[in-house]
PDB file of N, CA and C in Angstrom:
ATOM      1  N   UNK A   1      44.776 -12.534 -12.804  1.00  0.00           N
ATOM      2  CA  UNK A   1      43.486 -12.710 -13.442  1.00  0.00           C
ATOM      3  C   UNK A   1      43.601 -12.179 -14.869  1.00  0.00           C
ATOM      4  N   UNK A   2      43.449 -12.988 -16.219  1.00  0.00           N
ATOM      5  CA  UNK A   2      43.218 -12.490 -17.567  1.00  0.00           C
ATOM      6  C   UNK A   2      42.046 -11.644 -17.629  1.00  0.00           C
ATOM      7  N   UNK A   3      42.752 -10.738 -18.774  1.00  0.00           N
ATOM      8  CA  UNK A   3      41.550 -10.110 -19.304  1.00  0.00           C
ATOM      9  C   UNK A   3      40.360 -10.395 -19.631  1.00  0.00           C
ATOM     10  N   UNK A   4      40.090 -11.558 -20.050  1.00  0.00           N
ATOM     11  CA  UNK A   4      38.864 -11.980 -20.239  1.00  0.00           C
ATOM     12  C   UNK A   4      37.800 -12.158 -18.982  1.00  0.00           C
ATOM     13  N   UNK A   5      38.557 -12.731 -17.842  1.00  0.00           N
ATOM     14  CA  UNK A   5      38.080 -12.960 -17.173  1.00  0.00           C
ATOM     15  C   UNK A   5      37.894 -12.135 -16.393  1.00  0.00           C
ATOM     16  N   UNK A   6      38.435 -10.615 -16.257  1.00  0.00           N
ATOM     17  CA  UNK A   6      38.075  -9.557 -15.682  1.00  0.00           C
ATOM     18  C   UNK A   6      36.569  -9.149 -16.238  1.00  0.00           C
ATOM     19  N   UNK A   7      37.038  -9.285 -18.068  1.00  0.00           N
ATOM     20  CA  UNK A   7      35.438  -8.718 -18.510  1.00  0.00           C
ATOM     21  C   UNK A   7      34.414  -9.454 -18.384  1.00  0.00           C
ATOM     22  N   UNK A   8      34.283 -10.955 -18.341  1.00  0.00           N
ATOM     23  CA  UNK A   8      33.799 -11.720 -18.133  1.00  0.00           C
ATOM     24  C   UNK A   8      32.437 -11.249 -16.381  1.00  0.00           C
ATOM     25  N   UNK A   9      33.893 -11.163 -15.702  1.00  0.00           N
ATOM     26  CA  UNK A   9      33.140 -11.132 -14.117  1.00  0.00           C
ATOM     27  C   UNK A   9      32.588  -9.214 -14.157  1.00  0.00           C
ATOM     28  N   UNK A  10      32.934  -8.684 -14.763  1.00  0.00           N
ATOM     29  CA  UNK A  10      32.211  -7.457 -14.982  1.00  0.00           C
ATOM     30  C   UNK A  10      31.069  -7.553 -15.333  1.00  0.00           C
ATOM     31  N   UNK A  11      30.807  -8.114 -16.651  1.00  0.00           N
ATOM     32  CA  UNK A  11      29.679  -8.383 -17.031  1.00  0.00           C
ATOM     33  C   UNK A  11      28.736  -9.024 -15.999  1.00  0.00           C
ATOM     34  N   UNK A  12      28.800  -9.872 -15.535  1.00  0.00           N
ATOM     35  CA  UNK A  12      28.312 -10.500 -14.425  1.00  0.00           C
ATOM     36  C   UNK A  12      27.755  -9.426 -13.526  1.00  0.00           C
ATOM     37  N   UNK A  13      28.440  -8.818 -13.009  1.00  0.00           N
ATOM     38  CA  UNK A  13      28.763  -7.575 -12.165  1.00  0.00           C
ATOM     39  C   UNK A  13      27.716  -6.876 -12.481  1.00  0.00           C
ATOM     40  N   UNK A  14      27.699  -6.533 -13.462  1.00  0.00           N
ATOM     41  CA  UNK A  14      26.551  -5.818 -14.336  1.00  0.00           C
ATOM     42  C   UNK A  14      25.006  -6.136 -14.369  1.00  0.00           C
ATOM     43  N   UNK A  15      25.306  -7.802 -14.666  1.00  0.00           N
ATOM     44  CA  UNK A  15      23.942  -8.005 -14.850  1.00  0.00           C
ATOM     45  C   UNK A  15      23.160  -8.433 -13.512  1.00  0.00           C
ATOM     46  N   UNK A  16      24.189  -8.535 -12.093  1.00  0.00           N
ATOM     47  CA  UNK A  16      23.442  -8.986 -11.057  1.00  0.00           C
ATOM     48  C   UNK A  16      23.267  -7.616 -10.420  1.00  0.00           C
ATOM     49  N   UNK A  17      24.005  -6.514 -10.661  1.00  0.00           N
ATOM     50  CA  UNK A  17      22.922  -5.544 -10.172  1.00  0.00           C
ATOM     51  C   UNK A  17      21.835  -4.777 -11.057  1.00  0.00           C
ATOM     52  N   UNK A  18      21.675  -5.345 -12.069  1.00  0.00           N
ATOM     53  CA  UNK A  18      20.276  -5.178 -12.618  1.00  0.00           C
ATOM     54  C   UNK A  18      19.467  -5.955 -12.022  1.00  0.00           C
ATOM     55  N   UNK A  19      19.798  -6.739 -11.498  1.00  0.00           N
ATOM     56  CA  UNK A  19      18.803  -7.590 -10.668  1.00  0.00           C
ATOM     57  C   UNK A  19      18.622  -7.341  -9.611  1.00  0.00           C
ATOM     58  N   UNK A  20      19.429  -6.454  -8.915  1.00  0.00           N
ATOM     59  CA  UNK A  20      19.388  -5.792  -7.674  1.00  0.00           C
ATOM     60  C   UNK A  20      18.363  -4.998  -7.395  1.00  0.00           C
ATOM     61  N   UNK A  21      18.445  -3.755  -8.898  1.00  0.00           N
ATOM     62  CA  UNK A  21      17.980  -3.064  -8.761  1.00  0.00           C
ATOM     63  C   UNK A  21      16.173  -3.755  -9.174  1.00  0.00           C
ATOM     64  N   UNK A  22      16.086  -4.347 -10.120  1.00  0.00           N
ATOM     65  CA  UNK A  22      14.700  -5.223 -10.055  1.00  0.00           C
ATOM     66  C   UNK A  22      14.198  -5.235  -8.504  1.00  0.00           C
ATOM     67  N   UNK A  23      14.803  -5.909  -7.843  1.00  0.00           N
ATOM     68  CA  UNK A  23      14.116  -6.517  -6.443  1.00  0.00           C
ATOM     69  C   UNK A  23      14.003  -5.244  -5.487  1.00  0.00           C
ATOM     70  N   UNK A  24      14.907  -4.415  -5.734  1.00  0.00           N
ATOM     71  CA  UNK A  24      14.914  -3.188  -4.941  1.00  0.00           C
ATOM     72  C   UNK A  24      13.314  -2.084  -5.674  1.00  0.00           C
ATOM     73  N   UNK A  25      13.029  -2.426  -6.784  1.00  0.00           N
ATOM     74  CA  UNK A  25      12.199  -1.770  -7.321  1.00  0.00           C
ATOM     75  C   UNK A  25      10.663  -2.560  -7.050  1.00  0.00           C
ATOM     76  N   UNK A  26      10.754  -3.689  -7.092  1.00  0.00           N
ATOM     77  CA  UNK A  26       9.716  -4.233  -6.711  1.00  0.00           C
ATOM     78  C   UNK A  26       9.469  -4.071  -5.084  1.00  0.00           C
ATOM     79  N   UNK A  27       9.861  -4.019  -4.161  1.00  0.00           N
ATOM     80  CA  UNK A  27       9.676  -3.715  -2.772  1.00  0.00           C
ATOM     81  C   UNK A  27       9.166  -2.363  -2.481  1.00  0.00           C
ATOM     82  N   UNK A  28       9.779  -1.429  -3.062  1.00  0.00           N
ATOM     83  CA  UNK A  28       8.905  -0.090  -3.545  1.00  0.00           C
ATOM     84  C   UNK A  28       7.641  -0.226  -4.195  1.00  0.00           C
ATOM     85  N   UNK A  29       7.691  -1.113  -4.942  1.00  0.00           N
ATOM     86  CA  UNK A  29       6.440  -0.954  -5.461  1.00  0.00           C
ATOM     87  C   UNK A  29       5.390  -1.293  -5.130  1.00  0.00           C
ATOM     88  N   UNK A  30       5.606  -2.707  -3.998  1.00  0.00           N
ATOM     89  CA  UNK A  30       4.868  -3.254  -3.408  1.00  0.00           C
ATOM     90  C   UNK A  30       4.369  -2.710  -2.109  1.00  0.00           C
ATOM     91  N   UNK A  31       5.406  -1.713  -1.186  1.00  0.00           N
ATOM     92  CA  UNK A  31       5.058  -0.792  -0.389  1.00  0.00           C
ATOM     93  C   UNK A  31       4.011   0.375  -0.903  1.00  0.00           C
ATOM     94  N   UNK A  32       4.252   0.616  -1.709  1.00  0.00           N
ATOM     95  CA  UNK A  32       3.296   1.833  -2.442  1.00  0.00           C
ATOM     96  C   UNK A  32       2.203   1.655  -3.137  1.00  0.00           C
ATOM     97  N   UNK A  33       2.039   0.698  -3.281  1.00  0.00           N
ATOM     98  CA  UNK A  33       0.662   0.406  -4.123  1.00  0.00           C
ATOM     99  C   UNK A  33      -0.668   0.025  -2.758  1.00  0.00           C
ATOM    100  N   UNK A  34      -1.574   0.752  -3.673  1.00  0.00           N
ATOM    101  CA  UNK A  34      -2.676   0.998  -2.456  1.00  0.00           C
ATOM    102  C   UNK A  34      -3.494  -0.171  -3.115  1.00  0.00           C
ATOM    103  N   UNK A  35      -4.276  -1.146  -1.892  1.00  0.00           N
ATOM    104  CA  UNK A  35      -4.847  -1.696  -2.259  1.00  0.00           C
ATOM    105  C   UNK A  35      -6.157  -1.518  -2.757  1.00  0.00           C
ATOM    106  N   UNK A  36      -6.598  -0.243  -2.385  1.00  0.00           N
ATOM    107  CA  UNK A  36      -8.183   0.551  -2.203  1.00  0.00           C
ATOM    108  C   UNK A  36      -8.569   0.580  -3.810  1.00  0.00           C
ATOM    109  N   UNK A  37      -7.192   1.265  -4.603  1.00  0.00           N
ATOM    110  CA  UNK A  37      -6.790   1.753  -6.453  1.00  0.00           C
ATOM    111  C   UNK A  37      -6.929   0.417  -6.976  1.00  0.00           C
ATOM    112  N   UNK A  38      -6.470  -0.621  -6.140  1.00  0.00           N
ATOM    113  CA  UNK A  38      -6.333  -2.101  -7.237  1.00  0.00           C
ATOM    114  C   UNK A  38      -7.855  -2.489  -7.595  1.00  0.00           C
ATOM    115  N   UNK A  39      -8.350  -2.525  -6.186  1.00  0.00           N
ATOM    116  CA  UNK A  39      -9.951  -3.002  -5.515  1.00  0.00           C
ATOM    117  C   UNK A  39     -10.537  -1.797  -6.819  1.00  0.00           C
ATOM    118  N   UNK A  40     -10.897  -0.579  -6.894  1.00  0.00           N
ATOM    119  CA  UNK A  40     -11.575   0.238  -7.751  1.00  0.00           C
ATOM    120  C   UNK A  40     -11.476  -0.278  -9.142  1.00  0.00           C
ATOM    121  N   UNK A  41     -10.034  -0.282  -9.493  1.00  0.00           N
ATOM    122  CA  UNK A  41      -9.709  -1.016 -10.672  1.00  0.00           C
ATOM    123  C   UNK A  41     -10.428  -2.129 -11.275  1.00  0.00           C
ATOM    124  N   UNK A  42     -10.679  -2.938 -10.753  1.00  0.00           N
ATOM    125  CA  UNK A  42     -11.088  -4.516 -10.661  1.00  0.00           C
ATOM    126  C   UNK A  42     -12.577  -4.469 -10.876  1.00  0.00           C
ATOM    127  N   UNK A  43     -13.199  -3.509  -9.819  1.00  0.00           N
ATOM    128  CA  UNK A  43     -14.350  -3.297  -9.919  1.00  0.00           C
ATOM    129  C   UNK A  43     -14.946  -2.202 -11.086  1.00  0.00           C
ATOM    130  N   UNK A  44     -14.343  -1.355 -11.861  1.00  0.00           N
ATOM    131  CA  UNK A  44     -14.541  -0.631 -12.967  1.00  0.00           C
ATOM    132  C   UNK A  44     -14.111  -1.251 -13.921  1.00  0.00           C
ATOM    133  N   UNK A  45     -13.243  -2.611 -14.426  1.00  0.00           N
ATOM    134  CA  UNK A  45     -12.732  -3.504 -15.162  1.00  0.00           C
ATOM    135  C   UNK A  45     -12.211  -3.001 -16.103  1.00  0.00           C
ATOM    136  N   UNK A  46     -11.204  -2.339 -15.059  1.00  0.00           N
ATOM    137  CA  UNK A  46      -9.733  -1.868 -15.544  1.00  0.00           C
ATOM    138  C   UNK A  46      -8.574  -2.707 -15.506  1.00  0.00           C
ATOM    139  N   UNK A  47      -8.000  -2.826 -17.010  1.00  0.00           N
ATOM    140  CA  UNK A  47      -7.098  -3.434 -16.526  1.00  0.00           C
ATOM    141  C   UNK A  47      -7.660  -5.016 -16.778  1.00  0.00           C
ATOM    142  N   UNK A  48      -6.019  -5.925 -16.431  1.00  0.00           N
ATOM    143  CA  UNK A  48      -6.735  -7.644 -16.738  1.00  0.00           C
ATOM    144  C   UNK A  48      -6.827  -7.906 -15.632  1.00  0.00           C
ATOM    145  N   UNK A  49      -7.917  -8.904 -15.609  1.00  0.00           N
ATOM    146  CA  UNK A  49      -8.788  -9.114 -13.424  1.00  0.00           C
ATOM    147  C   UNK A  49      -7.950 -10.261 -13.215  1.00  0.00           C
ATOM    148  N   UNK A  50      -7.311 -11.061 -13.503  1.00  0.00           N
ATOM    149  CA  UNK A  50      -6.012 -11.712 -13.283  1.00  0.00           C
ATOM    150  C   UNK A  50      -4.765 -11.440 -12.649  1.00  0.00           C
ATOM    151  N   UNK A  51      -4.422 -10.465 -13.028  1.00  0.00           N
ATOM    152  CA  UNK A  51      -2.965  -9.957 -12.624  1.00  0.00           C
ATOM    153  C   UNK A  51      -3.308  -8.662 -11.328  1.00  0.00           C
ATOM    154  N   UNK A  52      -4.561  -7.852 -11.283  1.00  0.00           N
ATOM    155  CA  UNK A  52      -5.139  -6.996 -10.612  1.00  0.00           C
ATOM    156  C   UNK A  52      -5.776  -8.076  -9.419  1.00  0.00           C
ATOM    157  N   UNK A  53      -6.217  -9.415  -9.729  1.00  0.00           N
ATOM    158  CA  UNK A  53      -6.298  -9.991  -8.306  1.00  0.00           C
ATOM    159  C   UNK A  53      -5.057 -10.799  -7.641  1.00  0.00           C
ATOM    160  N   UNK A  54      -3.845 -10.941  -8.157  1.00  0.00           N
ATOM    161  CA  UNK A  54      -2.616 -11.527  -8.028  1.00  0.00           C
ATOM    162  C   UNK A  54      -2.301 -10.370  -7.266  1.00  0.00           C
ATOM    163  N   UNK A  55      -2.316  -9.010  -7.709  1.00  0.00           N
ATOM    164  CA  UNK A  55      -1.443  -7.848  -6.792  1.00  0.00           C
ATOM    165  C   UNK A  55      -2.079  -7.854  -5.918  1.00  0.00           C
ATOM    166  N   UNK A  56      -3.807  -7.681  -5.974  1.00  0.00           N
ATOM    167  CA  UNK A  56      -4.149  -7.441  -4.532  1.00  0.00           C
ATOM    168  C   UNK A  56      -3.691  -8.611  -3.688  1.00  0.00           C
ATOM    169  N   UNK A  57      -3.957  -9.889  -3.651  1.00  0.00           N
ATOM    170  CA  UNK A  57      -3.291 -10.751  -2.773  1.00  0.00           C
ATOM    171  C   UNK A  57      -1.774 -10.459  -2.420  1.00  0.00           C
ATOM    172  N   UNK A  58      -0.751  -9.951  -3.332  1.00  0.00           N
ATOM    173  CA  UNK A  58       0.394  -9.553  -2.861  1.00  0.00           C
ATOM    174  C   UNK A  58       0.419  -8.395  -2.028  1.00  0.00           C
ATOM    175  N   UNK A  59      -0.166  -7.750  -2.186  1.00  0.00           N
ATOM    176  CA  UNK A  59      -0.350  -6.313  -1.601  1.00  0.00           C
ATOM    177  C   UNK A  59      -0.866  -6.683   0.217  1.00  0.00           C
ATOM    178  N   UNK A  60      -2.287  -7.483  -0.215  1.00  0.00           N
ATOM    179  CA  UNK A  60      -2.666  -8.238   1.223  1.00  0.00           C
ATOM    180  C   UNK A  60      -1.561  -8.839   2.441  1.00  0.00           C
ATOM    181  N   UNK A  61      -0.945  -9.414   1.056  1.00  0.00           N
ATOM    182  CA  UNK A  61      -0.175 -10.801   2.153  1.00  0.00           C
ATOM    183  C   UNK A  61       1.589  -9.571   1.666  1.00  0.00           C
ATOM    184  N   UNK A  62       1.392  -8.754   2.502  1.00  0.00           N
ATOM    185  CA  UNK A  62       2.785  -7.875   1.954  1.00  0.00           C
ATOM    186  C   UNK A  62       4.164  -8.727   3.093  1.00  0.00           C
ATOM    187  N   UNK A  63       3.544  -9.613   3.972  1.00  0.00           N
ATOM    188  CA  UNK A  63       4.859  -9.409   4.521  1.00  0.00           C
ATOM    189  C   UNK A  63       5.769 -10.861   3.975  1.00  0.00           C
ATOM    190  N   UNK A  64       4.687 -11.564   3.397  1.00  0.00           N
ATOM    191  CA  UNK A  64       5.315 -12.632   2.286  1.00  0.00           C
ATOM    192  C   UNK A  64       5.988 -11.742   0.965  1.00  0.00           C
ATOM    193  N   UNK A  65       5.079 -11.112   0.371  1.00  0.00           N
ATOM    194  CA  UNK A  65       6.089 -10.692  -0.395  1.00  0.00           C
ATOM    195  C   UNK A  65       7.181  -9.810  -0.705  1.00  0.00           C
ATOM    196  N   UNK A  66       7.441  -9.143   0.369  1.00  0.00           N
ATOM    197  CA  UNK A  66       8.204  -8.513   0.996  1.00  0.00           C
ATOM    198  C   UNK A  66       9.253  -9.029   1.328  1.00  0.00           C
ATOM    199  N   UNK A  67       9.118 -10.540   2.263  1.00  0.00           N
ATOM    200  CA  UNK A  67      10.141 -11.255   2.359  1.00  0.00           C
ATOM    201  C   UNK A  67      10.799 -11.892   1.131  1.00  0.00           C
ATOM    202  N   UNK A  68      10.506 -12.458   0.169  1.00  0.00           N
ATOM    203  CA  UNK A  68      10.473 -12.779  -1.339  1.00  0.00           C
ATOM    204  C   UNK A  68      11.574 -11.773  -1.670  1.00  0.00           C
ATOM    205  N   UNK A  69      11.400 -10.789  -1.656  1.00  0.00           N
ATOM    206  CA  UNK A  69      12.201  -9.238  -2.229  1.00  0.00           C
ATOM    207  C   UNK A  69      13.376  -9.128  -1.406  1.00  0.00           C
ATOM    208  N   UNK A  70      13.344  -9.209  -0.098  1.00  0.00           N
ATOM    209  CA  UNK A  70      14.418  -9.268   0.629  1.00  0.00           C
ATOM    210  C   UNK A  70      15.435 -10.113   0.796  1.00  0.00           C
ATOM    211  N   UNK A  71      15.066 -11.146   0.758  1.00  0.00           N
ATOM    212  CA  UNK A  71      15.784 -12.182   0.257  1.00  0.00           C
ATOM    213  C   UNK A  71      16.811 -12.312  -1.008  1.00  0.00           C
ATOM    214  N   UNK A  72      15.910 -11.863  -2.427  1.00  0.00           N
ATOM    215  CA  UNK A  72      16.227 -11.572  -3.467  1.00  0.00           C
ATOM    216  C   UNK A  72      17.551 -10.776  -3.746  1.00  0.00           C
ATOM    217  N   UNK A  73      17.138  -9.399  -2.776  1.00  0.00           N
ATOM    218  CA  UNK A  73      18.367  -9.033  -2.380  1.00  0.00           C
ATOM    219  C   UNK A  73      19.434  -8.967  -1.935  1.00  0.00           C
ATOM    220  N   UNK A  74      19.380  -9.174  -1.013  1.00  0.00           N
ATOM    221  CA  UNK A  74      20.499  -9.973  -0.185  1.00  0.00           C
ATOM    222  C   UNK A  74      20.749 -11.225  -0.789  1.00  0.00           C
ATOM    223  N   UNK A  75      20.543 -12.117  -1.462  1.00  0.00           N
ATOM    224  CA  UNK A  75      21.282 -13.244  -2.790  1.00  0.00           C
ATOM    225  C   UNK A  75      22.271 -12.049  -3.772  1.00  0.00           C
ATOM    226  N   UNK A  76      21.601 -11.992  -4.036  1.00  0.00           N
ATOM    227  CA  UNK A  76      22.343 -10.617  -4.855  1.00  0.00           C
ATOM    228  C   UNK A  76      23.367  -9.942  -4.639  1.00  0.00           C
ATOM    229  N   UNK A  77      23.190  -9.365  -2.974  1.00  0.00           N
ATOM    230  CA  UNK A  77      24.319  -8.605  -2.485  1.00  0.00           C
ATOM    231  C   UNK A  77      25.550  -9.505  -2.098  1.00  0.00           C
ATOM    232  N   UNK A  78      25.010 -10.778  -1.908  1.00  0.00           N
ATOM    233  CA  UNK A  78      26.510 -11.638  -1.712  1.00  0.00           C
ATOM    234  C   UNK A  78      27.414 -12.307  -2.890  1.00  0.00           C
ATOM    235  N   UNK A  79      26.454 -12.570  -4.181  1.00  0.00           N
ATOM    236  CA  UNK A  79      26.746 -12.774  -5.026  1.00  0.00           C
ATOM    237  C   UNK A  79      28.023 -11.261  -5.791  1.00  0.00           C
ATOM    238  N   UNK A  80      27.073 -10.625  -5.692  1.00  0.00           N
ATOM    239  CA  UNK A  80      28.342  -9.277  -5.696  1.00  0.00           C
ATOM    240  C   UNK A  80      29.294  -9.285  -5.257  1.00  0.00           C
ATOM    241  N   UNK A  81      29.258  -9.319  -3.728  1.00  0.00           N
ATOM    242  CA  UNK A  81      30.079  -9.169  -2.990  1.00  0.00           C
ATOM    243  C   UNK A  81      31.312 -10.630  -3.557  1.00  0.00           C
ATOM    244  N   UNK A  82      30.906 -11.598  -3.998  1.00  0.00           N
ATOM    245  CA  UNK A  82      31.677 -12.444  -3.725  1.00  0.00           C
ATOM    246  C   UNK A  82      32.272 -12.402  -5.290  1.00  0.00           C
ATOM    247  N   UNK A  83      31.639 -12.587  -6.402  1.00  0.00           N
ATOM    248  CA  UNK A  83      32.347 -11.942  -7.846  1.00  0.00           C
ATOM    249  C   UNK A  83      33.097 -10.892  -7.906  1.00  0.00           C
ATOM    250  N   UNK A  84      32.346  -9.710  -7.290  1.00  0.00           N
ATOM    251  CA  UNK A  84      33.235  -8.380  -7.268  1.00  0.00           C
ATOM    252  C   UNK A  84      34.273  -8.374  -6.517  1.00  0.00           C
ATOM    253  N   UNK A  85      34.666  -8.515  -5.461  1.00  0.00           N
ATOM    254  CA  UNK A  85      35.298  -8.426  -4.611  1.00  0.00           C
ATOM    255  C   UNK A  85      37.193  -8.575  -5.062  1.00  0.00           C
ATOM    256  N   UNK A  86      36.860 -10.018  -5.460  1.00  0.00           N
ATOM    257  CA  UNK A  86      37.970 -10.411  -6.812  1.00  0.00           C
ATOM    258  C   UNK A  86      38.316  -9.595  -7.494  1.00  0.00           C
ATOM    259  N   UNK A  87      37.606  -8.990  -8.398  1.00  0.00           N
ATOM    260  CA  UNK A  87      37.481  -8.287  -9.957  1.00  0.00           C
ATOM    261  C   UNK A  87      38.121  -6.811  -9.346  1.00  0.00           C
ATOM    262  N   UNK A  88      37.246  -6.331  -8.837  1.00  0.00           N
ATOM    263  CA  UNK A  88      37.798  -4.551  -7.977  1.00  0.00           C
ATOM    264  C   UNK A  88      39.191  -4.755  -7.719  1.00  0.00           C
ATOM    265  N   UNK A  89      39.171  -5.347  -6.710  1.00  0.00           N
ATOM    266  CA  UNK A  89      40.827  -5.799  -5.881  1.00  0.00           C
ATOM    267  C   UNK A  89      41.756  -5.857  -6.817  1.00  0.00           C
ATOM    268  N   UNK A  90      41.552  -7.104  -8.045  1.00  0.00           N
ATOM    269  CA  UNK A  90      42.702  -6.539  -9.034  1.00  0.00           C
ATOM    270  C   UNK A  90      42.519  -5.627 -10.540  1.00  0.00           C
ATOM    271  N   UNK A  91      41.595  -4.882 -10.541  1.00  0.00           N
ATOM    272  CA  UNK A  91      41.604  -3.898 -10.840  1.00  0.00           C
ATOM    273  C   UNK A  91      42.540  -2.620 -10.193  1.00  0.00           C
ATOM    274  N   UNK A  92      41.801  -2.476  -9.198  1.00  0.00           N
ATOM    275  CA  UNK A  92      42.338  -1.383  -8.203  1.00  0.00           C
ATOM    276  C   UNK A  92      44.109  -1.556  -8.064  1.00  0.00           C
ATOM    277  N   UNK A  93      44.266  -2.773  -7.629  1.00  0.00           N
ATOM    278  CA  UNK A  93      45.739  -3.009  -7.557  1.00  0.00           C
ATOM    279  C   UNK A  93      46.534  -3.092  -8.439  1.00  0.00           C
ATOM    280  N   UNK A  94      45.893  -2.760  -9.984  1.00  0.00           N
ATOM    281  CA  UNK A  94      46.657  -2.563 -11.475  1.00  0.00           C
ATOM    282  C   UNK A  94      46.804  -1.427 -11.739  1.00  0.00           C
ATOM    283  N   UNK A  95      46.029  -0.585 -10.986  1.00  0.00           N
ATOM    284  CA  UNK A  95      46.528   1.078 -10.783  1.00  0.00           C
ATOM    285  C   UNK A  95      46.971   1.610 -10.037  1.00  0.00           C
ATOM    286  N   UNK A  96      46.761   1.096  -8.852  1.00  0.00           N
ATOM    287  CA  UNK A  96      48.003   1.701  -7.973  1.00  0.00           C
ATOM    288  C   UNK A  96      49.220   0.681  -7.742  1.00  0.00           C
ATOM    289  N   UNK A  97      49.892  -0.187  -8.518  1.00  0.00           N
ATOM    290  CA  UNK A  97      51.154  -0.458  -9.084  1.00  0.00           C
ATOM    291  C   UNK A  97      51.610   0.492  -9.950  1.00  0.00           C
ATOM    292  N   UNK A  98      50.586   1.291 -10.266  1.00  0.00           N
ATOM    293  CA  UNK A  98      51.809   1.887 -11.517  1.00  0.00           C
ATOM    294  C   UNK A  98      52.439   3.321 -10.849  1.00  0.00           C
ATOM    295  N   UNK A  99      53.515   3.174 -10.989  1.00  0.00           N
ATOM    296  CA  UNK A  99      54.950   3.532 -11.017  1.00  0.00           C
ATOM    297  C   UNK A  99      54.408   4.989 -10.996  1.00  0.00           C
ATOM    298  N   UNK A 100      53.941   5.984 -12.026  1.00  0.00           N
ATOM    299  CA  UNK A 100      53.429   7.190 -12.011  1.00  0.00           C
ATOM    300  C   UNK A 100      52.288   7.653 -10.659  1.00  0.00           C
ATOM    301  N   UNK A 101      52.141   6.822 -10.205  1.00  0.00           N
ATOM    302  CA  UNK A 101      51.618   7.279  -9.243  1.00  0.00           C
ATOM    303  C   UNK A 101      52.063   6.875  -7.539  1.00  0.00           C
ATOM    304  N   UNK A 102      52.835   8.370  -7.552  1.00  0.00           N
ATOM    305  CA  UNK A 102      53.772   8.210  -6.745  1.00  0.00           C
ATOM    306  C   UNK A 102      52.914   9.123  -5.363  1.00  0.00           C
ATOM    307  N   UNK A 103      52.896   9.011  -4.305  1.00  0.00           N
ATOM    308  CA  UNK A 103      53.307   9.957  -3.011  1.00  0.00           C
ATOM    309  C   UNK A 103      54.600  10.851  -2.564  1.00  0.00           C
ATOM    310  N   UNK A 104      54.198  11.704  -2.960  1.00  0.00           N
ATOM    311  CA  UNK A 104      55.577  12.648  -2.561  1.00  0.00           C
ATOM    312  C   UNK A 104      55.089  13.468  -1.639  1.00  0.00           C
ATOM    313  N   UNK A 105      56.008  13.587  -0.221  1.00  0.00           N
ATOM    314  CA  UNK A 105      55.699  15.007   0.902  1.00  0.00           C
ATOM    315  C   UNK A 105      56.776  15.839   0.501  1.00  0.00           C
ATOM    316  N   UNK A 106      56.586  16.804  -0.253  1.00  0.00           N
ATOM    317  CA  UNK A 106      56.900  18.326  -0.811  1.00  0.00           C
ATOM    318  C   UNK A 106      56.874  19.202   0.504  1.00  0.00           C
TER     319      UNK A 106
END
């Protein structure tokens, strides 16, 4: 595998677990958000009543969007798995070829 294409699939690497971590952050967020705070919100006209009635319906219907997130993830984790997997392997195996790193029983 060229260099480029090591940095290449790194980068990659990189940017799909920023996306990981996105979907992993949104499932938290969507677990934790109380619907009672959105509802008060809405009704003290806090906030834009657009996007505050979009969450409460997400919040409502959590096990749709929940699934949405899970999914998300797991795309993600195979996509990793299947870029990285490559990239590590000959990484890893460009350092332990080298010669200085030997096993000795002393």
């Amino acid at each position: 595998m060229s260099t480029s294409t090591i940095t290449t699939n790194l980068i990659v690497i990189f940017i799909t677990f920023l996306i990981a971590i996105f979907f992993v952050v949104a499932e938290f967020a969507l677990v934790q958000t109380r619907s009672s705070q959105l509802e008060d919100m809405l009704a003290n006209g806090q906030g834009n009543p657009k996007k505050l009635k979009r969450a409460l319906h997400m919040v409502h219907n959590l096990n749709e969007s929940l699934s949405t997130t899970q999914v998300g993830t797991t795309l993600v984790g195979v996509i990793l798995g299947w870029i990285g997997q490559g990239t590590i392997e000959e990484l890893l195996t460009d350092v332990f070829k080298n010669d200085t790193l030997v096993w000795s029983k002393d």
